[in-house]
N, C-alpha and C. Protein backbone atom coordinates (compact mmCIF):
# COMPACT_ATOMS: atom_id res chain seq x y z
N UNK A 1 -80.06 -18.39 -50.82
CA UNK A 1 -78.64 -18.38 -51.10
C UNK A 1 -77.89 -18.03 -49.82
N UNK A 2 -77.13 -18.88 -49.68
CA UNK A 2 -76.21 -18.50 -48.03
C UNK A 2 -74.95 -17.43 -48.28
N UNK A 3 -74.62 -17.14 -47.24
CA UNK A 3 -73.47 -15.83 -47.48
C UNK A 3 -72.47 -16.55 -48.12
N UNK A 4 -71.95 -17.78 -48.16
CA UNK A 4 -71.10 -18.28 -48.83
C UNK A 4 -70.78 -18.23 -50.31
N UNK A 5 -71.87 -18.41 -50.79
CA UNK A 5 -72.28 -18.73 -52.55
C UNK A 5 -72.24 -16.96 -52.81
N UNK A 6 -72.80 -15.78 -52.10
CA UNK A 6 -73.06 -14.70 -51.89
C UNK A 6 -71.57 -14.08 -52.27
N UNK A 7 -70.67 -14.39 -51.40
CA UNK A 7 -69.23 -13.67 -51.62
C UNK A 7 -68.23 -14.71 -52.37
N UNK A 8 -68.80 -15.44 -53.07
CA UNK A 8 -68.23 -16.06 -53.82
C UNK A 8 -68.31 -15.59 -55.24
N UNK A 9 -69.48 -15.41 -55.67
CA UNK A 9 -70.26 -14.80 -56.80
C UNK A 9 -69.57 -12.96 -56.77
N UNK A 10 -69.58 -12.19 -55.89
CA UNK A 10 -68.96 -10.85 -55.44
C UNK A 10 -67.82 -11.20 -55.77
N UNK A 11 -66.75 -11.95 -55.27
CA UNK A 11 -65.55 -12.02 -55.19
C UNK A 11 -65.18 -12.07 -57.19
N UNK A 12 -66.13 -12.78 -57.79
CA UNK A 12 -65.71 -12.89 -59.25
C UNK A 12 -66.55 -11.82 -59.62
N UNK A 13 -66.85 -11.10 -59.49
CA UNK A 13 -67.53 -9.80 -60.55
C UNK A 13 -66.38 -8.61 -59.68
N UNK A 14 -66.03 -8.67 -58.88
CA UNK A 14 -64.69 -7.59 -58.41
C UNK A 14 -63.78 -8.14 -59.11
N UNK A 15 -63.12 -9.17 -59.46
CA UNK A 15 -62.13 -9.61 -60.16
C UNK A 15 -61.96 -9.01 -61.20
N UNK A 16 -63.60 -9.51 -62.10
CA UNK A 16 -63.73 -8.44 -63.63
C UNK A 16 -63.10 -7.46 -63.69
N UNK A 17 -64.51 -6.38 -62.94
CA UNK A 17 -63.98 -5.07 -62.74
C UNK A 17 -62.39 -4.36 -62.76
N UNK A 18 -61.88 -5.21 -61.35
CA UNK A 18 -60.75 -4.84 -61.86
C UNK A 18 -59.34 -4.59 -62.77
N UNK A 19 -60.09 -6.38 -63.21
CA UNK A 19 -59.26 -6.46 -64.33
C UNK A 19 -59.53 -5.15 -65.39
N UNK A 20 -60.96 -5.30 -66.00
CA UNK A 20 -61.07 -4.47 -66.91
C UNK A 20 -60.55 -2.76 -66.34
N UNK A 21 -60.81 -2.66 -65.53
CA UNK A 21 -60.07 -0.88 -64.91
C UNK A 21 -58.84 -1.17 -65.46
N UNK A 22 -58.24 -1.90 -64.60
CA UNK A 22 -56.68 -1.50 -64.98
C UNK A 22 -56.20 -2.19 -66.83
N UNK A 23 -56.87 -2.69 -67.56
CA UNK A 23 -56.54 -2.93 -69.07
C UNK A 23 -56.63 -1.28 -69.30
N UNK A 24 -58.35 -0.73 -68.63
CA UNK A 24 -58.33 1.14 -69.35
C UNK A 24 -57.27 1.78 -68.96
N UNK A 25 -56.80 1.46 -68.02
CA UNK A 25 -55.61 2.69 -67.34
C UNK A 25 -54.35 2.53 -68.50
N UNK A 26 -53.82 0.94 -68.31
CA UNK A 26 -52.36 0.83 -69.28
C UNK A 26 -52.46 1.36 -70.91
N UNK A 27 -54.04 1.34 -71.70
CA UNK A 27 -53.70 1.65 -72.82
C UNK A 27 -52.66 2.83 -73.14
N UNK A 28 -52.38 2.99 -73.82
CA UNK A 28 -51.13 4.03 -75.13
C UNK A 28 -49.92 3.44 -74.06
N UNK A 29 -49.37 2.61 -73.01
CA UNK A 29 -48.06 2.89 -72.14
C UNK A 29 -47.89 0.77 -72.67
N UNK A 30 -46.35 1.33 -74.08
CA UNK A 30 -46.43 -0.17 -74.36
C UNK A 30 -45.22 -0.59 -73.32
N UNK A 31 -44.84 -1.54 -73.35
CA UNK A 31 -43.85 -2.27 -72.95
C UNK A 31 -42.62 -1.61 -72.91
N UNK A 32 -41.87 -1.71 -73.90
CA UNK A 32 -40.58 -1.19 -74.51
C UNK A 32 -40.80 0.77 -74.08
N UNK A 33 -41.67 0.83 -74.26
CA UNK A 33 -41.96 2.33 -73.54
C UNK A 33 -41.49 2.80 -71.90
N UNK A 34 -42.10 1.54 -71.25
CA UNK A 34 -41.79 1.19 -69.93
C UNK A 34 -40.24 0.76 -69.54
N UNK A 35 -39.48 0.53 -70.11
CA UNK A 35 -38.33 0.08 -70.09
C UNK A 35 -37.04 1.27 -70.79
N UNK A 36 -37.60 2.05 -71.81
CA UNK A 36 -36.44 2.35 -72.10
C UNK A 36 -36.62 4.09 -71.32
N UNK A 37 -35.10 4.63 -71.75
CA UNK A 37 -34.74 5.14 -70.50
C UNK A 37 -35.46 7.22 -71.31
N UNK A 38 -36.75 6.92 -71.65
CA UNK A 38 -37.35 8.01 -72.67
C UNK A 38 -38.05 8.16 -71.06
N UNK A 39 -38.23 9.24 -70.64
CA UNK A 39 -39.17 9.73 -69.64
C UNK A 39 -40.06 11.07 -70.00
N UNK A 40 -41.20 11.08 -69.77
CA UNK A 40 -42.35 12.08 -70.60
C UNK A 40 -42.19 12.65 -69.22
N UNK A 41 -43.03 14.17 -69.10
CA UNK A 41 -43.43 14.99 -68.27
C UNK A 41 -44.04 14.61 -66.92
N UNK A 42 -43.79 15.28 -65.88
CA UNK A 42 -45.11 14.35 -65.31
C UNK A 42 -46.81 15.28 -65.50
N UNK A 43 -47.45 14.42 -65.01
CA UNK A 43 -48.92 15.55 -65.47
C UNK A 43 -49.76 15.01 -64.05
N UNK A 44 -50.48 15.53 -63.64
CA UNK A 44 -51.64 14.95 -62.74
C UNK A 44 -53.00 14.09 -63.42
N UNK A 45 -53.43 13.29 -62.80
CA UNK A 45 -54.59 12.56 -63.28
C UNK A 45 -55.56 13.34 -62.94
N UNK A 46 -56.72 13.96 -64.30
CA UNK A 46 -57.93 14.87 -63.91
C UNK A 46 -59.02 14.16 -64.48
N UNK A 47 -59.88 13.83 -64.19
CA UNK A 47 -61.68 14.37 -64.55
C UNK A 47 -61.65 12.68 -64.59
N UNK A 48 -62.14 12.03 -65.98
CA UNK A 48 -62.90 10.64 -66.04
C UNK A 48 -61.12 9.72 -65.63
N UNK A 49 -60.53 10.56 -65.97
CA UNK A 49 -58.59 9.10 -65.71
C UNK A 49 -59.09 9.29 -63.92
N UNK A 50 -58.73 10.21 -63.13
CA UNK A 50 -58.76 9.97 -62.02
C UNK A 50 -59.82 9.11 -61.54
N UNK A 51 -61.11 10.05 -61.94
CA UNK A 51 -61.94 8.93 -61.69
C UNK A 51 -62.09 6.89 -61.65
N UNK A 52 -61.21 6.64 -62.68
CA UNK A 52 -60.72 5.49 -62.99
C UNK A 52 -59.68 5.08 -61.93
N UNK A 53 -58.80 5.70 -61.47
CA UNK A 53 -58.03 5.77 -60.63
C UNK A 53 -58.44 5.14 -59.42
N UNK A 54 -59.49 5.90 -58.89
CA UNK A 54 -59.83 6.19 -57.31
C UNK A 54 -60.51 4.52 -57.96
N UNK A 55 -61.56 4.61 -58.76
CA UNK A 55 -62.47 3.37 -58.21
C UNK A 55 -61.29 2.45 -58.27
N UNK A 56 -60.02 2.04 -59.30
CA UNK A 56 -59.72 0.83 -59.00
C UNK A 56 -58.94 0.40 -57.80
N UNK A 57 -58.64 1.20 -57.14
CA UNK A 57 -58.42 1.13 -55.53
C UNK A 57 -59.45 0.78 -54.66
N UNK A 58 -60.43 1.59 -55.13
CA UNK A 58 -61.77 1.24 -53.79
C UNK A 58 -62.29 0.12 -53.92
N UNK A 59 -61.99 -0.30 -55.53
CA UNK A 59 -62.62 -1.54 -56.13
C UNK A 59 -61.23 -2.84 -55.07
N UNK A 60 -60.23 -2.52 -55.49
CA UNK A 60 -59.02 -3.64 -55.20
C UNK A 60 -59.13 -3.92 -53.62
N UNK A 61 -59.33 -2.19 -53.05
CA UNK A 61 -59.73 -2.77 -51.40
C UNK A 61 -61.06 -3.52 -51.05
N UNK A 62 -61.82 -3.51 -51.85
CA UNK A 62 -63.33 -4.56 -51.47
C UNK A 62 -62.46 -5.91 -51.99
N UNK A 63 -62.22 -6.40 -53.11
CA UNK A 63 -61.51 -7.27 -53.24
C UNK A 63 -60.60 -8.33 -52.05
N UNK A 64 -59.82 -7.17 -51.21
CA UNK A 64 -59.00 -7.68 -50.45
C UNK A 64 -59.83 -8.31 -48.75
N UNK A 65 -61.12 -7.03 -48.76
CA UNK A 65 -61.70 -7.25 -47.42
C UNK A 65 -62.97 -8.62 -47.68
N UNK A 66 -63.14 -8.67 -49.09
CA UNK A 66 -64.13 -9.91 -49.44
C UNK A 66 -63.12 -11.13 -49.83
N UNK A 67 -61.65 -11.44 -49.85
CA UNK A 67 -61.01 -12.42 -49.94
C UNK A 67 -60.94 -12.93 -48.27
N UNK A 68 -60.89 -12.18 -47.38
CA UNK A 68 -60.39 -12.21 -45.92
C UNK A 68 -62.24 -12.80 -45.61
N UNK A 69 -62.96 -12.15 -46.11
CA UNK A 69 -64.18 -12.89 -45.33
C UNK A 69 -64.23 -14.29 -46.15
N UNK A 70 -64.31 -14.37 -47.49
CA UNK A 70 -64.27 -15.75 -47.77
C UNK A 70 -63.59 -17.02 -47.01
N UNK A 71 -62.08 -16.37 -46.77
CA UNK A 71 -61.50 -17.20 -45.54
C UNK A 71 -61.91 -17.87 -44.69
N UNK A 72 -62.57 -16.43 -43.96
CA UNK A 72 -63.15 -16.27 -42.53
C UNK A 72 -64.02 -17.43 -42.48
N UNK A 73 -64.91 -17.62 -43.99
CA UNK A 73 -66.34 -18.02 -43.70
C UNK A 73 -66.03 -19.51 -44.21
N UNK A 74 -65.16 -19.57 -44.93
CA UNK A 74 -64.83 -21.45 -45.78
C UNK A 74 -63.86 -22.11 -43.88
């Protein structure tokens, strides 16, 4: 398998991932929630939420540095 087919295949299982992270993050925050002018507390993100947090960043930056090599390499 050449590096091509390699970060092609990567590039769609980071996609997943991220998708599915960020569906876990938005649950209970609907729409109309987001819009109207009700503002809750603020709180910090602790334990398994943060955790969720950090990866979908570390996840979104592999994403961005494996779109730039796909480039690189097509």
């Amino acid at each position: 398998m050449n590096l091509l087919a390699i970060t092609k295949v990567l590039q769609f299982i980071l996609s997943v991932f991220i998708i599915i992270l960020v569906l876990i993050q938005s649950k209970g925050t609907g729409l109309a929630r987001s819009f109207s002018g009700f503002s809750s507390f603020y709180r910090t993100r602790r334990g398994l939420e943060k955790f969720i947090f950090i990866l979908t960043i570390v996840l979104s930056i592999a994403f961005v540095a494996n779109s730039l090599t796909l480039v690189l390499l097509s």
